[in-house]
PDB file of N, CA and C in Angstrom:
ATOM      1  N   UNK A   1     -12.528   1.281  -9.177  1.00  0.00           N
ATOM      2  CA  UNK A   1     -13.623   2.200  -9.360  1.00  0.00           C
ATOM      3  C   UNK A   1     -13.497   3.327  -8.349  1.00  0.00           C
ATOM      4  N   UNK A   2     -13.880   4.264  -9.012  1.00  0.00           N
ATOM      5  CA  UNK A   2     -13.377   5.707  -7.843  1.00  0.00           C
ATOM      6  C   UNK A   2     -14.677   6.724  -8.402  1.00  0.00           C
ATOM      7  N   UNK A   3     -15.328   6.695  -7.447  1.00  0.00           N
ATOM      8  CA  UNK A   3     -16.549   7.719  -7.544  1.00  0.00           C
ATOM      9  C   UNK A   3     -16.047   9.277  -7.755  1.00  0.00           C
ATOM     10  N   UNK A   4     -16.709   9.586  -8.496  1.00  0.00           N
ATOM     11  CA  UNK A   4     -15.949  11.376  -8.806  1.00  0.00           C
ATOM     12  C   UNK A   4     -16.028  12.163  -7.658  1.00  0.00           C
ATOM     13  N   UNK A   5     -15.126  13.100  -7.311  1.00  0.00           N
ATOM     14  CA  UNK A   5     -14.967  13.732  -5.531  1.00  0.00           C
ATOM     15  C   UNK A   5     -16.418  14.735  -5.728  1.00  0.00           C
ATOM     16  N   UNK A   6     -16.577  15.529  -6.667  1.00  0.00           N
ATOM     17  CA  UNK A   6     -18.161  16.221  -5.966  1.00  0.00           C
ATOM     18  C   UNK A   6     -19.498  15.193  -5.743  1.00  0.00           C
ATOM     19  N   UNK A   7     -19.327  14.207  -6.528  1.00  0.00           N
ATOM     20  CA  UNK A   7     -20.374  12.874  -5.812  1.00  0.00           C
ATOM     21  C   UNK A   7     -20.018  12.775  -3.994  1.00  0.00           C
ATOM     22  N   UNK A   8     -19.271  12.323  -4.164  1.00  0.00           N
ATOM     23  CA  UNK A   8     -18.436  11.876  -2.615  1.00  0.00           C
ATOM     24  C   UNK A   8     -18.669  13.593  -1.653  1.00  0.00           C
ATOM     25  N   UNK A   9     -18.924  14.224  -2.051  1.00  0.00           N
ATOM     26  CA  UNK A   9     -18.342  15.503  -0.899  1.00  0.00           C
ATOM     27  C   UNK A   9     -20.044  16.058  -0.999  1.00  0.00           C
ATOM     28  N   UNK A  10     -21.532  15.392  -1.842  1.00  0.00           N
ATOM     29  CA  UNK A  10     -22.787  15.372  -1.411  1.00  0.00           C
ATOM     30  C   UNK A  10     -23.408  14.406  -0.907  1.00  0.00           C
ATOM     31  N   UNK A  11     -22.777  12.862  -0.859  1.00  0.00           N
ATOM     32  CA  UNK A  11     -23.500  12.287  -0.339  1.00  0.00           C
ATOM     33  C   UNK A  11     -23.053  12.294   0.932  1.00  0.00           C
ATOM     34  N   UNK A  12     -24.661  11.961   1.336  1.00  0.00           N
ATOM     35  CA  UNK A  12     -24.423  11.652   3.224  1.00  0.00           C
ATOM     36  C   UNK A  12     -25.317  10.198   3.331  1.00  0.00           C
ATOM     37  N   UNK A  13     -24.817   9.453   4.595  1.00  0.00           N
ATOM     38  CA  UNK A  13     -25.391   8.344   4.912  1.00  0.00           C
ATOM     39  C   UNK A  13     -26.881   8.450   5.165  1.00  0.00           C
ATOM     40  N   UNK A  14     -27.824   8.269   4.106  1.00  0.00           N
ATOM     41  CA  UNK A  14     -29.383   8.038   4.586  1.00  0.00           C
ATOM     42  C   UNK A  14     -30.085   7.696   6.305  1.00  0.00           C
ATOM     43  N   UNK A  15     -29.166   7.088   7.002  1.00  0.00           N
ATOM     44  CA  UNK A  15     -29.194   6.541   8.740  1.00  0.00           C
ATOM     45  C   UNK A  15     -29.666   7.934   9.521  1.00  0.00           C
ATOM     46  N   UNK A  16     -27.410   7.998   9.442  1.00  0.00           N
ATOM     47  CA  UNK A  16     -27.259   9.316  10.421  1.00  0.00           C
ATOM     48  C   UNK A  16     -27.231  10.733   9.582  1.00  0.00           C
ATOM     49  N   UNK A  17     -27.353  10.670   8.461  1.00  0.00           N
ATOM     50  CA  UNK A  17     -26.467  11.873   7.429  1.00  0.00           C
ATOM     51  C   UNK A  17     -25.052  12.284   7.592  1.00  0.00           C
ATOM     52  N   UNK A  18     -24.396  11.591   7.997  1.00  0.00           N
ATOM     53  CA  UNK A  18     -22.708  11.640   7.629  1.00  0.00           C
ATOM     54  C   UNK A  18     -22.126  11.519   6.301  1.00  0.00           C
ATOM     55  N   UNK A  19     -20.978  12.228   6.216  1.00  0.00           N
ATOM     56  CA  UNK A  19     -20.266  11.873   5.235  1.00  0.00           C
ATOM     57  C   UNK A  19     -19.822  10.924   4.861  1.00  0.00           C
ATOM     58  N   UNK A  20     -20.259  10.463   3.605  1.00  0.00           N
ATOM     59  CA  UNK A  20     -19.477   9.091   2.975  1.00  0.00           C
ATOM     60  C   UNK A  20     -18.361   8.733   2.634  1.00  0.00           C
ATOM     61  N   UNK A  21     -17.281   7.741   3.062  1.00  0.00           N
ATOM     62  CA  UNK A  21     -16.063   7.735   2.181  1.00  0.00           C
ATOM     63  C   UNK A  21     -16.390   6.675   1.654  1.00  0.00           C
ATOM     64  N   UNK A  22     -15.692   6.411   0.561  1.00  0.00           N
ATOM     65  CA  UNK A  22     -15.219   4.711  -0.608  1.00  0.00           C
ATOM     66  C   UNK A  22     -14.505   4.315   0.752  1.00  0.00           C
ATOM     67  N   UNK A  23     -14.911   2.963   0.717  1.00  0.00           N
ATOM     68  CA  UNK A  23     -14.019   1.682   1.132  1.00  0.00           C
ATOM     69  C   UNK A  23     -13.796   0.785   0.432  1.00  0.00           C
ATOM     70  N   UNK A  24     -12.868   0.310   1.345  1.00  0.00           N
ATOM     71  CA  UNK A  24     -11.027  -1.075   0.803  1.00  0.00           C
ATOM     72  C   UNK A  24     -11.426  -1.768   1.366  1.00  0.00           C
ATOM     73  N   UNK A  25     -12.505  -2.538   1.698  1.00  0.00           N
ATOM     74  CA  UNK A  25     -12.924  -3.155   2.914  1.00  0.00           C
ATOM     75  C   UNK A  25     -12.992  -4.931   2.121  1.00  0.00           C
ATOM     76  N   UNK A  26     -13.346  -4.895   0.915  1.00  0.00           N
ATOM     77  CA  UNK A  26     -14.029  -5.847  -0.199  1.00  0.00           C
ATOM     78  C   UNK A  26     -13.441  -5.630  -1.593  1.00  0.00           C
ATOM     79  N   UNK A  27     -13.357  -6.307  -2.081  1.00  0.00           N
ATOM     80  CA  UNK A  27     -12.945  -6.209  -3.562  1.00  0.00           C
ATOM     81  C   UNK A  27     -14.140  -5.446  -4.483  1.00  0.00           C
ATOM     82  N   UNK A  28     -15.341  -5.748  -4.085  1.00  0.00           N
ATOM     83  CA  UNK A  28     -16.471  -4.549  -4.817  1.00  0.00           C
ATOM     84  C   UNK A  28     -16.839  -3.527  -4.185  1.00  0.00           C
ATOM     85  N   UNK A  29     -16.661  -2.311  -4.993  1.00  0.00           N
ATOM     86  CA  UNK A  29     -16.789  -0.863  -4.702  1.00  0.00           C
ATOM     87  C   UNK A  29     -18.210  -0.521  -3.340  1.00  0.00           C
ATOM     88  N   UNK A  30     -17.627  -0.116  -2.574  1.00  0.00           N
ATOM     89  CA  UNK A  30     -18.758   0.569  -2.019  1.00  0.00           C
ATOM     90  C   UNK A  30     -18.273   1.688  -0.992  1.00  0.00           C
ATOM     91  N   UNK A  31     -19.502   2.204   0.065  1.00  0.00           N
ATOM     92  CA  UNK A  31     -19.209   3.554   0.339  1.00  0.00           C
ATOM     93  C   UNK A  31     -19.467   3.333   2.303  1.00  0.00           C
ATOM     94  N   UNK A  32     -18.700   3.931   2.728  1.00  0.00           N
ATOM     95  CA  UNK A  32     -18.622   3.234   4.136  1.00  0.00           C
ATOM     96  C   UNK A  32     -19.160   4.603   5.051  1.00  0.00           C
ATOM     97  N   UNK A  33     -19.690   4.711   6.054  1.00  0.00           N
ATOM     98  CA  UNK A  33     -20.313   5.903   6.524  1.00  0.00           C
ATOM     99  C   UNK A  33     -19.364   6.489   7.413  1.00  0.00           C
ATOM    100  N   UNK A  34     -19.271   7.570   7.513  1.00  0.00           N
ATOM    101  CA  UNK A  34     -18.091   7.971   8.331  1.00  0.00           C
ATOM    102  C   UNK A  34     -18.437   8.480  10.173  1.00  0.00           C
ATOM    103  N   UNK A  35     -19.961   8.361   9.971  1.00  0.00           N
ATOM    104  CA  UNK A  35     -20.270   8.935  11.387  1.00  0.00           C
ATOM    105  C   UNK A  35     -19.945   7.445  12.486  1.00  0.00           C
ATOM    106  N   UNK A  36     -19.647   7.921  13.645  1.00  0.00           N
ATOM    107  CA  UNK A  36     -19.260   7.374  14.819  1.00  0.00           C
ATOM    108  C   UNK A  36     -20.312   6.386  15.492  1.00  0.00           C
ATOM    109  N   UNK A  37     -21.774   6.770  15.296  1.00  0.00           N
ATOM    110  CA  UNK A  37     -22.556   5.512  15.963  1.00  0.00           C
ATOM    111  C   UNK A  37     -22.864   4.602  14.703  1.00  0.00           C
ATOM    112  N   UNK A  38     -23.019   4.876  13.766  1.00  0.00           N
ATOM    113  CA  UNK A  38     -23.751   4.210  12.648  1.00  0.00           C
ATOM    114  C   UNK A  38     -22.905   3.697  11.683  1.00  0.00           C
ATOM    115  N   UNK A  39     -21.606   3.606  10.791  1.00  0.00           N
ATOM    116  CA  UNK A  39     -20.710   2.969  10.191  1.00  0.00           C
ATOM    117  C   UNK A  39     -21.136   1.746   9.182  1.00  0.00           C
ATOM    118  N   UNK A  40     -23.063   2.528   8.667  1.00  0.00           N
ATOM    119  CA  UNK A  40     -23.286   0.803   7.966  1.00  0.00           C
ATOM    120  C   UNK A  40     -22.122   1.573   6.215  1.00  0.00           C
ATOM    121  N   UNK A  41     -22.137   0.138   5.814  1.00  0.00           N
ATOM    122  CA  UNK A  41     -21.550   0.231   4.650  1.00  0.00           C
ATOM    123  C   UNK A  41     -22.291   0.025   3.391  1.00  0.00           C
ATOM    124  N   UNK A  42     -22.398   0.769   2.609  1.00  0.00           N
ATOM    125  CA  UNK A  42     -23.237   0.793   1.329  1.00  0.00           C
ATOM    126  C   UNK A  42     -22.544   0.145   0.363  1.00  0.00           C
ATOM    127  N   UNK A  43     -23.664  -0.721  -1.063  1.00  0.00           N
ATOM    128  CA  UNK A  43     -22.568  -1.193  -1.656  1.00  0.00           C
ATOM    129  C   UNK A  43     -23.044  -0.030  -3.377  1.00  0.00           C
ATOM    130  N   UNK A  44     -22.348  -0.193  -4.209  1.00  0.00           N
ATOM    131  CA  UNK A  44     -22.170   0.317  -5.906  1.00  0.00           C
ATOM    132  C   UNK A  44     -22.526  -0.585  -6.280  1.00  0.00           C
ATOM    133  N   UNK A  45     -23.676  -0.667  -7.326  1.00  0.00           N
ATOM    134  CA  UNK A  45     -23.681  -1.449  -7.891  1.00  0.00           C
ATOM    135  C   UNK A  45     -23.511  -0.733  -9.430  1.00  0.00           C
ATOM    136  N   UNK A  46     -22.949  -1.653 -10.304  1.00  0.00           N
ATOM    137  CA  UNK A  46     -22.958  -0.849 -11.329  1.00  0.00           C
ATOM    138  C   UNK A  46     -22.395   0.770 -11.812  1.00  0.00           C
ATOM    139  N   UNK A  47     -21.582   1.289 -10.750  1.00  0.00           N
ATOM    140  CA  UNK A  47     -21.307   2.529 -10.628  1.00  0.00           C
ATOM    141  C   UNK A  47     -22.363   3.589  -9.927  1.00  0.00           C
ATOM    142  N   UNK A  48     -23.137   2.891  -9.612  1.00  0.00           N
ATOM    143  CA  UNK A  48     -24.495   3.692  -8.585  1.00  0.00           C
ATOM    144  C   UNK A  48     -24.530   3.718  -7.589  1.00  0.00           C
ATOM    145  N   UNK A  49     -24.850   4.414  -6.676  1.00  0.00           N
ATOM    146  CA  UNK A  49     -24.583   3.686  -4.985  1.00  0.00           C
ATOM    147  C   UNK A  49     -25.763   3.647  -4.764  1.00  0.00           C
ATOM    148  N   UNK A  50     -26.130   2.529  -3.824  1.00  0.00           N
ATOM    149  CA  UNK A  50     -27.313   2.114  -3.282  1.00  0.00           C
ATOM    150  C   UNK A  50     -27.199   2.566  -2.102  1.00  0.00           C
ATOM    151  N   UNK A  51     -28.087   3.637  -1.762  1.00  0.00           N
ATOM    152  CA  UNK A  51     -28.241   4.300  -0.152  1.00  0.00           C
ATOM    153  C   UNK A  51     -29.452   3.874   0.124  1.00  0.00           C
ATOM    154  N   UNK A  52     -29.647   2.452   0.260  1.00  0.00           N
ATOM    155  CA  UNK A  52     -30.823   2.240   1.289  1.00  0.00           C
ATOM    156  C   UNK A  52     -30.365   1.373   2.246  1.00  0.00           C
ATOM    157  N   UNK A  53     -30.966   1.899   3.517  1.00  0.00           N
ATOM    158  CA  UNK A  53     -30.674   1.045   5.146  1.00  0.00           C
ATOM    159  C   UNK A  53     -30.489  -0.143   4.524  1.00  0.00           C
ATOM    160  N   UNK A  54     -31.968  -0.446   4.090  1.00  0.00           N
ATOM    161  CA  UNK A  54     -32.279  -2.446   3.644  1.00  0.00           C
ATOM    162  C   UNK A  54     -31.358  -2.930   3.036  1.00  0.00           C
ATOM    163  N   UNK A  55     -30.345  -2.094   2.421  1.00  0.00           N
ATOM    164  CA  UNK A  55     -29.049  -2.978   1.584  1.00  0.00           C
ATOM    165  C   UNK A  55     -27.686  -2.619   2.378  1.00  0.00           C
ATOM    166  N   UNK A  56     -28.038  -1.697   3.214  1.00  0.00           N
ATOM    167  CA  UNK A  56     -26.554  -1.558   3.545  1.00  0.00           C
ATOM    168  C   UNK A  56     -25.835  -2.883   4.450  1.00  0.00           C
ATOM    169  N   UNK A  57     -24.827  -2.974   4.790  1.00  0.00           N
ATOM    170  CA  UNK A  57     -24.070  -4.091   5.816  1.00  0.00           C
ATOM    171  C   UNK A  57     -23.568  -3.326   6.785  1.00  0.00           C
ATOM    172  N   UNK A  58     -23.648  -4.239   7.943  1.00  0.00           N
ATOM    173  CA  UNK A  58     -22.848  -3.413   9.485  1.00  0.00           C
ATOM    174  C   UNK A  58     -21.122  -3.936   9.246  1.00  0.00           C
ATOM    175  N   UNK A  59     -20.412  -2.897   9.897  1.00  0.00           N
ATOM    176  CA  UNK A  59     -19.022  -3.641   9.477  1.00  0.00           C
ATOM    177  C   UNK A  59     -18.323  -4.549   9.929  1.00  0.00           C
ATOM    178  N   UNK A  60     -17.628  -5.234   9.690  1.00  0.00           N
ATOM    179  CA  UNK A  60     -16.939  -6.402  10.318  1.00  0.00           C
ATOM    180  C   UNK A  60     -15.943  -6.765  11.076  1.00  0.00           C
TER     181      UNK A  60
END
């Protein structure tokens, strides 16, 4: 699953507002935060991304 690049180049992390990349992190799609203090990881469900804190994961 590969989110279309103008999706990816508006979202920002709900936390810090950083830019989002896709991560390889898991076998199910999700979107990893790119800023330096905050790095939670969002997951896709369904081809949607869920940008809320309450669902995101810290990384591992």
């Amino acid at each position: 699953m590969s989110l279309p690049s103008f999706l990816l180049e508006i979202l920002v992390c709900p936390q810090c507002h950083a830019p989002l990349a896709e991560s390889s992190e898991r076998d199910e799609p999700e979107l990893r935060c790119t800023g330096d203090t905050c790095g939670l990881i969002y997951p896709v469900r369904d081809e949607i991304p869920v940008l809320l804190v309450d669902e995101a994961r810290r990384p591992s």
